[in-house]
C-alpha atoms as a PDB file:
ATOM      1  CA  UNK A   1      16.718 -14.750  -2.084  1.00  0.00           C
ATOM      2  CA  UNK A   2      14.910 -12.238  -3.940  1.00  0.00           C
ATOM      3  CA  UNK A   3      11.044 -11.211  -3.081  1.00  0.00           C
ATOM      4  CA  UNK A   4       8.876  -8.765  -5.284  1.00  0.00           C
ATOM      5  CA  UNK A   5       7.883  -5.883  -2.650  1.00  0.00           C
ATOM      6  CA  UNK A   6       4.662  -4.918  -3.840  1.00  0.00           C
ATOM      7  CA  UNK A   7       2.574  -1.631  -2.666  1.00  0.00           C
ATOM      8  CA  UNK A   8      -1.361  -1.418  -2.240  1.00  0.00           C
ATOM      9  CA  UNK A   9      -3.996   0.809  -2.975  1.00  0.00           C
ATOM     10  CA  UNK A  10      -6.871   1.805  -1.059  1.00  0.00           C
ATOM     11  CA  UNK A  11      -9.981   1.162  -2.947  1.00  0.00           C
ATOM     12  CA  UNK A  12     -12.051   1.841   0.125  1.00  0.00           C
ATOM     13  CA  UNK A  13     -10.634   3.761   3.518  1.00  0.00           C
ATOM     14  CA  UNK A  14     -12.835   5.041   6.417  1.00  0.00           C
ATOM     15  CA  UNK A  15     -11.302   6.307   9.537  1.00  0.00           C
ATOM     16  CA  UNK A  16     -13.951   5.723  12.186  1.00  0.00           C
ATOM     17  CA  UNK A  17     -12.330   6.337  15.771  1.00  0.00           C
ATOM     18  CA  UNK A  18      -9.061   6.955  17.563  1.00  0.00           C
ATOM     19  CA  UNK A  19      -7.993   5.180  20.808  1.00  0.00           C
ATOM     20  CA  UNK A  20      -6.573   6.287  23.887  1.00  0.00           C
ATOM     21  CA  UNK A  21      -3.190   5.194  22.497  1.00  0.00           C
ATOM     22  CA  UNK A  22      -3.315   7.502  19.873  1.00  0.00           C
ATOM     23  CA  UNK A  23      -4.001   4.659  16.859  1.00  0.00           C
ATOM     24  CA  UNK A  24      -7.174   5.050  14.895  1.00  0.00           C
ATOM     25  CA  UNK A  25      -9.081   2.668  13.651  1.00  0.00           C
ATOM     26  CA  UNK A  26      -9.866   2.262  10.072  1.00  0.00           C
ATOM     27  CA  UNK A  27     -12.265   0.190   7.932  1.00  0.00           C
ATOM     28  CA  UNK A  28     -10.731  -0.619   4.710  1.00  0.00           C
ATOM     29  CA  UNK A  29     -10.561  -2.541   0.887  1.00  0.00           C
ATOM     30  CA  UNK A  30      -6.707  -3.058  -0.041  1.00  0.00           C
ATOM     31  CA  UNK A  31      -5.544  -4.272  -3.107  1.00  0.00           C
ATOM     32  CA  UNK A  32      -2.354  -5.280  -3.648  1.00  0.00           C
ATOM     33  CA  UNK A  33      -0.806  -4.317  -6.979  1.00  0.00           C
ATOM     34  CA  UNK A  34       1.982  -4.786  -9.105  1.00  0.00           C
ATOM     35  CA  UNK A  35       4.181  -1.913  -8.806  1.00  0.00           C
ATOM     36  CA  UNK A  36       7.317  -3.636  -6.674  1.00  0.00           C
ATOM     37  CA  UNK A  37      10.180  -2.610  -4.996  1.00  0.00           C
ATOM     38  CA  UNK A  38      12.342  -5.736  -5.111  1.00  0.00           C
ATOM     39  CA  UNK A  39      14.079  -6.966  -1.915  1.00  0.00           C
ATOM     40  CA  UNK A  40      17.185  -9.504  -1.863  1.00  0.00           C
ATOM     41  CA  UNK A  41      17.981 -11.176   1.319  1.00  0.00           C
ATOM     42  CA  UNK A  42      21.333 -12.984   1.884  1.00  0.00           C
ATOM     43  CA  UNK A  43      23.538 -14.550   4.397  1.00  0.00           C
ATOM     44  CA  UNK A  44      26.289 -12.545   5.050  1.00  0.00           C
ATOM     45  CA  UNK A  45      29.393 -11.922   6.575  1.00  0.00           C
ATOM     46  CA  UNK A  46      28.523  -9.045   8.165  1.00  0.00           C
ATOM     47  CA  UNK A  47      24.979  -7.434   8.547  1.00  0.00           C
ATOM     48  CA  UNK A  48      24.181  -4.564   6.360  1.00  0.00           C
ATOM     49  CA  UNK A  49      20.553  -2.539   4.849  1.00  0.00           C
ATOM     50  CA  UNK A  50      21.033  -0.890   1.874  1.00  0.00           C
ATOM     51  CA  UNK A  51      18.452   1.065  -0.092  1.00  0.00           C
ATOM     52  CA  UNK A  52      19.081   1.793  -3.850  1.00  0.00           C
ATOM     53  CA  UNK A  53      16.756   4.132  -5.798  1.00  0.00           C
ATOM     54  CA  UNK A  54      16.457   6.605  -3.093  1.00  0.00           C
ATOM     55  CA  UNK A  55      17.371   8.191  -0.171  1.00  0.00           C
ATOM     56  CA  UNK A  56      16.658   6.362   3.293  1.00  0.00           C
ATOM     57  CA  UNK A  57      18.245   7.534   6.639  1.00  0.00           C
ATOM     58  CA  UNK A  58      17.827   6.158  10.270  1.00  0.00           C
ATOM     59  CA  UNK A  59      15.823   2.967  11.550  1.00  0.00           C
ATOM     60  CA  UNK A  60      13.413   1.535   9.000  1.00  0.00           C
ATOM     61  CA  UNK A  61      10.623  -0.966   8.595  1.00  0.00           C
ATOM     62  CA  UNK A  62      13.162  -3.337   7.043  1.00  0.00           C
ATOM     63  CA  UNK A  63      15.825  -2.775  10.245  1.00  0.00           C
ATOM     64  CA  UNK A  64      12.883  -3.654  12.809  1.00  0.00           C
ATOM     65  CA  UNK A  65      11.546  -6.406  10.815  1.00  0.00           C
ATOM     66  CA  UNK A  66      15.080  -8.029  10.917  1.00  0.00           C
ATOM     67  CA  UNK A  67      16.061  -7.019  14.604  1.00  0.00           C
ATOM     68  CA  UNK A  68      12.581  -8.997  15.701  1.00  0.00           C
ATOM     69  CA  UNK A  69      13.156 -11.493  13.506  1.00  0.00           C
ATOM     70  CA  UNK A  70      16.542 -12.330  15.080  1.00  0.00           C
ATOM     71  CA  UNK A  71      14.876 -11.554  18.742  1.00  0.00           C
ATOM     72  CA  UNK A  72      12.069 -13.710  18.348  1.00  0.00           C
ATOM     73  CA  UNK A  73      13.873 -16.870  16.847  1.00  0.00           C
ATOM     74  CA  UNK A  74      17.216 -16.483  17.690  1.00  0.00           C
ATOM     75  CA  UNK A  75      18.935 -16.291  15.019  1.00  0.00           C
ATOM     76  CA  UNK A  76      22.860 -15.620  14.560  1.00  0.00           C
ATOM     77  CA  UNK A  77      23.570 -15.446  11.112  1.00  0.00           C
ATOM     78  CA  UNK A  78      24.386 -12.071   9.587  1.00  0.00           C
ATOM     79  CA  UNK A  79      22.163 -10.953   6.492  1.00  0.00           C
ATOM     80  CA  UNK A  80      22.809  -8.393   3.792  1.00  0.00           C
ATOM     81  CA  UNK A  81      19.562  -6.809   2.472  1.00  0.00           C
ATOM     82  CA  UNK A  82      19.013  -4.687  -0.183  1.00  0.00           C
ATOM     83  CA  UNK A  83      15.791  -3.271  -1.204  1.00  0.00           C
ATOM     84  CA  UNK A  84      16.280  -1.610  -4.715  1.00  0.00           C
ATOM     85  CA  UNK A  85      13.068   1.249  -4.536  1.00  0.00           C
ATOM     86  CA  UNK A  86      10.338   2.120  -7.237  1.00  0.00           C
ATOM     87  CA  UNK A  87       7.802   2.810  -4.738  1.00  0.00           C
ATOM     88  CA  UNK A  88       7.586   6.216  -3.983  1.00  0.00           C
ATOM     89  CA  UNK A  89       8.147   7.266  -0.336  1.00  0.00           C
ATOM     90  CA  UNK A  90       5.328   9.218   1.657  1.00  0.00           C
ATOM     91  CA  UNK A  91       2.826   8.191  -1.214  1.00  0.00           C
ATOM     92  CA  UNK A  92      -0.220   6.472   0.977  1.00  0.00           C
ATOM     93  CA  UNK A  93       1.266   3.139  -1.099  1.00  0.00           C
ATOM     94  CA  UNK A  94       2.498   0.917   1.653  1.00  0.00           C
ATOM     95  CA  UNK A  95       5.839   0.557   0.319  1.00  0.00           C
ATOM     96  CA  UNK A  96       7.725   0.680   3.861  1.00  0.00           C
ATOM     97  CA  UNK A  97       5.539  -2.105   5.683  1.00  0.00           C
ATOM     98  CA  UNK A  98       5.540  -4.233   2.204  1.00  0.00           C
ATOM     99  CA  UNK A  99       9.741  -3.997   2.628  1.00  0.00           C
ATOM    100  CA  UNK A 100       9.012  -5.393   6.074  1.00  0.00           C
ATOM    101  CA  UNK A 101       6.826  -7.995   5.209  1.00  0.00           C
ATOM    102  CA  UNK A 102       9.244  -9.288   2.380  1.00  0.00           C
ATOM    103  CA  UNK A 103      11.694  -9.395   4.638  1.00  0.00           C
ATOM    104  CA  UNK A 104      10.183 -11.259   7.392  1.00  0.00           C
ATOM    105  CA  UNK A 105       8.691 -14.133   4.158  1.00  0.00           C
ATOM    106  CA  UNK A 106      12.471 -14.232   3.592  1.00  0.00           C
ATOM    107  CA  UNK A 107      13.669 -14.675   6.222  1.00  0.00           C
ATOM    108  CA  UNK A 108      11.422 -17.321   7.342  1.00  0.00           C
ATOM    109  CA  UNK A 109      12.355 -19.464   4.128  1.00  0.00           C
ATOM    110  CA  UNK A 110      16.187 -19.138   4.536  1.00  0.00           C
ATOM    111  CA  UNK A 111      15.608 -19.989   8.633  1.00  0.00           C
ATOM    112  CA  UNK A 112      12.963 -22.636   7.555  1.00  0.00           C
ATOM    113  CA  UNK A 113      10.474 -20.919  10.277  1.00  0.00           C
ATOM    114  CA  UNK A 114       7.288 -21.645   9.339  1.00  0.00           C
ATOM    115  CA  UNK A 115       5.457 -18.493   7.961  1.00  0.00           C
ATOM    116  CA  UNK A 116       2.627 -18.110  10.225  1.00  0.00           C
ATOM    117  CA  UNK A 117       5.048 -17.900  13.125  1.00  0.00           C
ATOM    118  CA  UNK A 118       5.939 -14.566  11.607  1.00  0.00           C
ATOM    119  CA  UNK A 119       2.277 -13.541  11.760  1.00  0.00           C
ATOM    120  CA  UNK A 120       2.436 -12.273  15.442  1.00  0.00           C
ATOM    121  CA  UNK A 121       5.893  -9.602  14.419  1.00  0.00           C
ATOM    122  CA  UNK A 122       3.809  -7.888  11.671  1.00  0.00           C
ATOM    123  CA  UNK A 123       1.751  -5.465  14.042  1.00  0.00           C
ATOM    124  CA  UNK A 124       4.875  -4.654  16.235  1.00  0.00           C
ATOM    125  CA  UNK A 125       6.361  -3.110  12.972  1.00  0.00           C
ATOM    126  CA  UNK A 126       3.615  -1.410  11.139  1.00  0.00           C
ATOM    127  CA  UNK A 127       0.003  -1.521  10.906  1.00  0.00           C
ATOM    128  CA  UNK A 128      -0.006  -2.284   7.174  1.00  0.00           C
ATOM    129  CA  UNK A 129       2.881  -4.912   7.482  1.00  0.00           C
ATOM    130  CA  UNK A 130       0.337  -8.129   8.300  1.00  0.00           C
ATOM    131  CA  UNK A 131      -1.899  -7.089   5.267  1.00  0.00           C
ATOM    132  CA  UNK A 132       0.891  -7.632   3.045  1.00  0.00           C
ATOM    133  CA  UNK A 133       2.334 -11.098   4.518  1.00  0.00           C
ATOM    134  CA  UNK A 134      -1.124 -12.578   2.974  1.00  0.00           C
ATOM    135  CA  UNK A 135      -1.444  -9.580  -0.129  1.00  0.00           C
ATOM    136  CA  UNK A 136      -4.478  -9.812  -2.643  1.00  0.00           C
ATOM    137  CA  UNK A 137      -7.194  -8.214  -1.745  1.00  0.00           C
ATOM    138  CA  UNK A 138      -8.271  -7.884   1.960  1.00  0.00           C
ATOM    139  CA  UNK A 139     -10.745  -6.009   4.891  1.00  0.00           C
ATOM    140  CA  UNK A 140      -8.721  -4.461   6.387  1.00  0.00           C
ATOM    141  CA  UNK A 141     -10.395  -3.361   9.996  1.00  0.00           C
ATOM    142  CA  UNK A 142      -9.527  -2.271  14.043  1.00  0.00           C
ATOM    143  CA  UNK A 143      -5.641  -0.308  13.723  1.00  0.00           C
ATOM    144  CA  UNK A 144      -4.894  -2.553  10.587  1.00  0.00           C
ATOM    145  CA  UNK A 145      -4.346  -5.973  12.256  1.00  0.00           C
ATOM    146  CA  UNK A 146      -7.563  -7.354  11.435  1.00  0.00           C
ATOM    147  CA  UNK A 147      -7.255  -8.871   7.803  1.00  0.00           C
ATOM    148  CA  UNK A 148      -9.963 -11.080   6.340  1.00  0.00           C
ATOM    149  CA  UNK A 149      -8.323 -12.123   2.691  1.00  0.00           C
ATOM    150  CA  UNK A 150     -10.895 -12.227   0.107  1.00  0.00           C
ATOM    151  CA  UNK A 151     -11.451 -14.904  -2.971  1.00  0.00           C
ATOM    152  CA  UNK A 152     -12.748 -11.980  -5.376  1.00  0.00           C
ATOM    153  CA  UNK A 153     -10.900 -10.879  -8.190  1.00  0.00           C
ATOM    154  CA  UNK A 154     -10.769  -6.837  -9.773  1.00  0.00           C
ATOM    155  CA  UNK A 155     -11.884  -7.520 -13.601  1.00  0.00           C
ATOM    156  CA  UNK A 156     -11.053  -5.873 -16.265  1.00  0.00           C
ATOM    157  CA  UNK A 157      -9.849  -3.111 -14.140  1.00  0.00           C
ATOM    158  CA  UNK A 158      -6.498  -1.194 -15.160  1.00  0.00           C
ATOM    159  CA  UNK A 159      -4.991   0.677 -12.617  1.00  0.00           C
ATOM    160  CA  UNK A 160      -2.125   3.952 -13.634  1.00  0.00           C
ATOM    161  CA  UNK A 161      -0.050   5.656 -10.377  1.00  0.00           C
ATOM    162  CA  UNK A 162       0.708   8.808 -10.183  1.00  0.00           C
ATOM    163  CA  UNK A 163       2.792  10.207  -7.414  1.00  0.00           C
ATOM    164  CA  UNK A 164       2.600  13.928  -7.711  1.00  0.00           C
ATOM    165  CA  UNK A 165       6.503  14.749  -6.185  1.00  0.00           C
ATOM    166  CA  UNK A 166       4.725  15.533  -2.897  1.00  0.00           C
ATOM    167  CA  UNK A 167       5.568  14.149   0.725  1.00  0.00           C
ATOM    168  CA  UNK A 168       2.768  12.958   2.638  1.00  0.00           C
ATOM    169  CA  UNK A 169       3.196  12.293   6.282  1.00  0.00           C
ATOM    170  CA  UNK A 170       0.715   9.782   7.577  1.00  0.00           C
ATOM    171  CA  UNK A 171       0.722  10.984  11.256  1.00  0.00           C
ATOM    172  CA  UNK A 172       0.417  14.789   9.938  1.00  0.00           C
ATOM    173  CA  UNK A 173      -2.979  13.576   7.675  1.00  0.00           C
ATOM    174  CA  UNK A 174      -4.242  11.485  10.696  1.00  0.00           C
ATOM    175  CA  UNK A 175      -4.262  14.773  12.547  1.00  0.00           C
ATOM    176  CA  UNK A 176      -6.586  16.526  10.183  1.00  0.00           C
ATOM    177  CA  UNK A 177      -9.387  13.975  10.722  1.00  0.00           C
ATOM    178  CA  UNK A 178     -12.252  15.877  13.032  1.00  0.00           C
ATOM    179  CA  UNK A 179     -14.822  13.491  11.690  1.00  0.00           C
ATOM    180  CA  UNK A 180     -14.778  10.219  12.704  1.00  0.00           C
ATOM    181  CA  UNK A 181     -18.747   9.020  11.029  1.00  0.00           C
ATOM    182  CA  UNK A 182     -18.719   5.969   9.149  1.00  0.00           C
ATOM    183  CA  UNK A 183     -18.966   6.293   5.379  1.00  0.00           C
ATOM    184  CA  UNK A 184     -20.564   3.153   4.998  1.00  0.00           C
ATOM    185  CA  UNK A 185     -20.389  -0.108   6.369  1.00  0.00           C
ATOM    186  CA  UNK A 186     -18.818  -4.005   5.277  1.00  0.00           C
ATOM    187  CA  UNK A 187     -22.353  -5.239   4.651  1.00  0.00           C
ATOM    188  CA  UNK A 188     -22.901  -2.551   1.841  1.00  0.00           C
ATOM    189  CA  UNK A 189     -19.821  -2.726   0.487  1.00  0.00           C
ATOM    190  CA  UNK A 190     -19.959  -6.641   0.427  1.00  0.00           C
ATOM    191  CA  UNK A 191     -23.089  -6.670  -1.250  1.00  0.00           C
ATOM    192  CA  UNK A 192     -21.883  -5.153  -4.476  1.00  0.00           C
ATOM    193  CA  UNK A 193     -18.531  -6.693  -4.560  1.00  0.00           C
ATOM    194  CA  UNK A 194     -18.614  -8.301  -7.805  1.00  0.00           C
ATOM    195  CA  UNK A 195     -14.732  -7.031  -8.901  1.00  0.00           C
ATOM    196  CA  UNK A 196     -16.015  -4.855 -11.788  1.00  0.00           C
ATOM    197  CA  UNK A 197     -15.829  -1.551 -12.573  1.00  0.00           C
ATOM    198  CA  UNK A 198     -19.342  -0.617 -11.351  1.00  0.00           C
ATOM    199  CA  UNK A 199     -18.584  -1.449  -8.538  1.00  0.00           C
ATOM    200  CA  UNK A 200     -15.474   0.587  -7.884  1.00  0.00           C
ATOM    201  CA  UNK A 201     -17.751   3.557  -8.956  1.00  0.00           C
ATOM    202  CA  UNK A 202     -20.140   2.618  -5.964  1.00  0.00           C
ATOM    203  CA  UNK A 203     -17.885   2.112  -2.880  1.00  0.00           C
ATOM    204  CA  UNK A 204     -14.620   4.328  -3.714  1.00  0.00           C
ATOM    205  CA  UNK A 205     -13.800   6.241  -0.645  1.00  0.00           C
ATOM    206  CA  UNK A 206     -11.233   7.980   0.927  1.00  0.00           C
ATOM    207  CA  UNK A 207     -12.042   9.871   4.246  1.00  0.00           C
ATOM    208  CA  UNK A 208      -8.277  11.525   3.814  1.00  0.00           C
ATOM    209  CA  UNK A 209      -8.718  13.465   0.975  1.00  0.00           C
ATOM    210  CA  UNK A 210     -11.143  16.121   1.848  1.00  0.00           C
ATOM    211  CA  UNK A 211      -8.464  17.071   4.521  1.00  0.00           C
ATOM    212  CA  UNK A 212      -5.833  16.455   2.600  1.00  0.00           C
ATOM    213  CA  UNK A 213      -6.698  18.631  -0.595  1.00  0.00           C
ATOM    214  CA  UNK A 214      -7.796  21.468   1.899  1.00  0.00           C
ATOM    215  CA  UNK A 215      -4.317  21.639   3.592  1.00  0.00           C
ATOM    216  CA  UNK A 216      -2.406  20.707   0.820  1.00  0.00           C
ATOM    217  CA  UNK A 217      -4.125  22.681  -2.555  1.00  0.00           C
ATOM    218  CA  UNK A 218      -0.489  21.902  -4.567  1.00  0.00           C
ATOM    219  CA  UNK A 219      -1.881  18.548  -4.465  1.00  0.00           C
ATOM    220  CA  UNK A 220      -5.583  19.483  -4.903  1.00  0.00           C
ATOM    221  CA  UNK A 221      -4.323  21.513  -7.869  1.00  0.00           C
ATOM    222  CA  UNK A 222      -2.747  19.000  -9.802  1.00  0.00           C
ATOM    223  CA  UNK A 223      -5.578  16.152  -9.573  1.00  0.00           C
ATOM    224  CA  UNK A 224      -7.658  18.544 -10.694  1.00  0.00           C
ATOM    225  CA  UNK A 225      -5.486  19.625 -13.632  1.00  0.00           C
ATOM    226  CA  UNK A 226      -4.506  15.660 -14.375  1.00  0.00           C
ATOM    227  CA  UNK A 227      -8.289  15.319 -13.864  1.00  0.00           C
ATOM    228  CA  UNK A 228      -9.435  17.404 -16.942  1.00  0.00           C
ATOM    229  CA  UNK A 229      -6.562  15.554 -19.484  1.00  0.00           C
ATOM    230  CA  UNK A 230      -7.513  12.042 -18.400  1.00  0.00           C
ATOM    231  CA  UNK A 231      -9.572   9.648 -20.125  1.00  0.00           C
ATOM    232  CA  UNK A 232     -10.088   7.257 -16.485  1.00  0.00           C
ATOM    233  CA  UNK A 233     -13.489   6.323 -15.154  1.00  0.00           C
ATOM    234  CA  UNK A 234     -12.595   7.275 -11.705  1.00  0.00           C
ATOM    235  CA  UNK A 235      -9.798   9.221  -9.984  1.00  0.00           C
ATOM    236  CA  UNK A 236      -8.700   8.969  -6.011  1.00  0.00           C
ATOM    237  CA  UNK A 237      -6.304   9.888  -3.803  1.00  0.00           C
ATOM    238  CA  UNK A 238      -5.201   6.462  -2.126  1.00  0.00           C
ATOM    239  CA  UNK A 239      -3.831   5.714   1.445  1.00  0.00           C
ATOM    240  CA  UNK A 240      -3.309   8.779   3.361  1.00  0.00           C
ATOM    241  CA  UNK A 241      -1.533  10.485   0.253  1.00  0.00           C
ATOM    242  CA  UNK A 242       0.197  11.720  -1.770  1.00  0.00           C
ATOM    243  CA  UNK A 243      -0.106   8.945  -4.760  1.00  0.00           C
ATOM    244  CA  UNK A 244      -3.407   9.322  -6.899  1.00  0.00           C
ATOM    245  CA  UNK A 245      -4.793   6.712  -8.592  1.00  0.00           C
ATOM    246  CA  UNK A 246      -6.603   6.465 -11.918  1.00  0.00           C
ATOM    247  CA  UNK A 247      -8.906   3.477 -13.079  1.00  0.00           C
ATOM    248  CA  UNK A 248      -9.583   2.773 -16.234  1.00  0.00           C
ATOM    249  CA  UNK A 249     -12.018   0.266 -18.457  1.00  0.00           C
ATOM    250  CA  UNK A 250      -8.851  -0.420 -20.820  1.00  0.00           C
ATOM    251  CA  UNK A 251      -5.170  -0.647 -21.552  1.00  0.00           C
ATOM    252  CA  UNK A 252      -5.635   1.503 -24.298  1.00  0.00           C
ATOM    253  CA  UNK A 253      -6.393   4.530 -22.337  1.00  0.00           C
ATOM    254  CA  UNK A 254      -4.422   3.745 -19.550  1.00  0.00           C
ATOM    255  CA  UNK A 255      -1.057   3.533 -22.145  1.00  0.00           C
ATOM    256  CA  UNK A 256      -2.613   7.024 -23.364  1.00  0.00           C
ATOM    257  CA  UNK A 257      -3.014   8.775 -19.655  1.00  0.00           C
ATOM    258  CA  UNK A 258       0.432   7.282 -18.824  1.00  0.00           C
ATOM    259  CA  UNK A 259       2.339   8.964 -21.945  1.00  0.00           C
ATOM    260  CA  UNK A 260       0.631  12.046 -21.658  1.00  0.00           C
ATOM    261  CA  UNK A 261       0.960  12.033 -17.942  1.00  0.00           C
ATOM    262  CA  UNK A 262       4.771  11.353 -18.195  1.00  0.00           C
ATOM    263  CA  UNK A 263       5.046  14.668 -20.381  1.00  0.00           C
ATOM    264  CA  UNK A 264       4.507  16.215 -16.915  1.00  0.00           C
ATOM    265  CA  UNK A 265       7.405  17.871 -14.825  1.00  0.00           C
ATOM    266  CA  UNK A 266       8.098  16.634 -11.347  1.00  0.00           C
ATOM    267  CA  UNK A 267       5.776  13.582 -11.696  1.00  0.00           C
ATOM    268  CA  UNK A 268       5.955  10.041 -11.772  1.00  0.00           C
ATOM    269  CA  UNK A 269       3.719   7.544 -13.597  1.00  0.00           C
ATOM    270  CA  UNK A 270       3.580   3.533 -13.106  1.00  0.00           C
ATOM    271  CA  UNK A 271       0.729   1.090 -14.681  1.00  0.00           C
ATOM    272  CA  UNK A 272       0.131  -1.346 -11.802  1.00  0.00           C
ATOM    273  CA  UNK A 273      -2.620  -4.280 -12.136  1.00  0.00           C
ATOM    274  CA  UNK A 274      -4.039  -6.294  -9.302  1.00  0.00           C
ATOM    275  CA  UNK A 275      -1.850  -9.150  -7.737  1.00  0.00           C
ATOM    276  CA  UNK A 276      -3.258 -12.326  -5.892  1.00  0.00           C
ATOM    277  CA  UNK A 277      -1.304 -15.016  -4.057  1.00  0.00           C
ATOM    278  CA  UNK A 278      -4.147 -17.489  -3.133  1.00  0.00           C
ATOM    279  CA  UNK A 279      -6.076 -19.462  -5.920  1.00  0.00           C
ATOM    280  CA  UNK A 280      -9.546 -18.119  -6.713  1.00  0.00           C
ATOM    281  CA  UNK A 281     -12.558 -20.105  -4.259  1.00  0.00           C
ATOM    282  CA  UNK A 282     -15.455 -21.033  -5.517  1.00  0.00           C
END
């Protein structure tokens, strides 16, 4: 069984607190987008993880996803996964908890375990992993396991990647965060979310990237230098880094940023466009 592993971008992110077990809590917009890392799960005669694309070493997202899996619903049979990478690693993109929410959808289907019952194993793996067993675009709120799945739809909106070649840890950018004020709040947000453009230029936020940038001015530096060639209505640094992301109000200069962009040494470059599971309300 094969499941498109798809990353997110933060159109919105507020950290607004920290609690006494050392998780913050964050206020959030995710969109989920279309660059994928595709995952294949099979029975097998003997259990096995293997990553192509790119480097992986030790426990993952995708070994604790199927260790509970088995825990929780006893299950016996042995399954070969492979996740073949494009999503860059450290990148603020989600890719890890995506591979463990594909895995868990997969799982359910080939056990026939209905998939809300997997619900309750997403926040034991990763905070981001129970945004993307529902994907589109969500609120994400509290240490990521509040998700309210929204019926509004991006429009003509046309998203380009860029992962700069630079390793983010998320714990290390957590730790720069001295300032825990809200930006904003839901209500204000809400009240311009009409999917358009305009509104992306009103409620874009990203309380890592003033702390970020400051600690890490290699990646300050080359925003600022794709910055200055791009033709995008708005730039940001999404998740808690490294990947930027550029918005633009056509393919046209999207296809231009991305050849020109790919001209660049030690970067990578990937159109992505919004993806939604559930069918438009309303």
């Amino acid at each position: 069984m094969r499941i498109d592993s798809c990353a997110k971008i933060n159109l919105y992110l507020d950290v607004i607190g920290k609690d006494t077990d050392g998780y913050h809590f964050i206020e959030s917009l995710f969109q989920e987008v279309s660059l994928a890392d595709e995952v294949e799960v099979e029975p097998a005669d003997e259990e096995r993880v293997v990553f192509e694309g790119m480097v992986v070493e030790g426990e993952t997202t995708v070994h604790k996803a199927l260790r509970l899996f088995q825990k929780s619903f006893g299950t016996k049979t042995p399954y070969a996964i492979t996740v073949r990478k494009r999503i860059p690693m450290g990148a603020g993109l989600g890719g890890g908890s995506s591979n463990a929410a594909a895995v868990l959808r997969a799982l359910a289907s080939l056990e026939g375990v209905e998939e809300e019952q997997v619900f309750p194993l997403a926040s034991c793996i990763g905070s981001d992993v129970s945004f993307f067993l529902r994907g589109g675009m969500a609120w994400v709120s509290g240490k990521g396991e509040r998700i309210e799945v929204l019926s509004h739809r991006l429009r003509d909106v046309y998203f380009l990647i860029v992962y700069p070649g630079i390793h983010i840890s998320t714990a290390w950018a957590y730790a720069l965060i001295t300032d825990y004020t809200p930006q904003s709040t839901k209500e204000n947000i809400f009240a311009s979310l009409d999917g358009s453009l305009d509104f992306l230029r009103k409620i874009v936020y990203n309380k890592f990237q003033p702390f970020v940038f400051a600690a890490c001015e290699e990646l300050a530096a080359k925003k600022t230098m794709l910055d200055r060639e791009s033709q995008a209505s708005l730039s940001f640094m999404s998740g808690s880094g490294s990947s930027l992301v550029y918005v633009y109000d056509s393919a046209g200069k999207r296809e231009r940023d991305k050849e020109l962009f790919s001209t660049i040494r030690g970067i990578q470059v990937f159109c992505a466009d919004p993806v939604y599971r559930l069918s438009k309300k309303g």
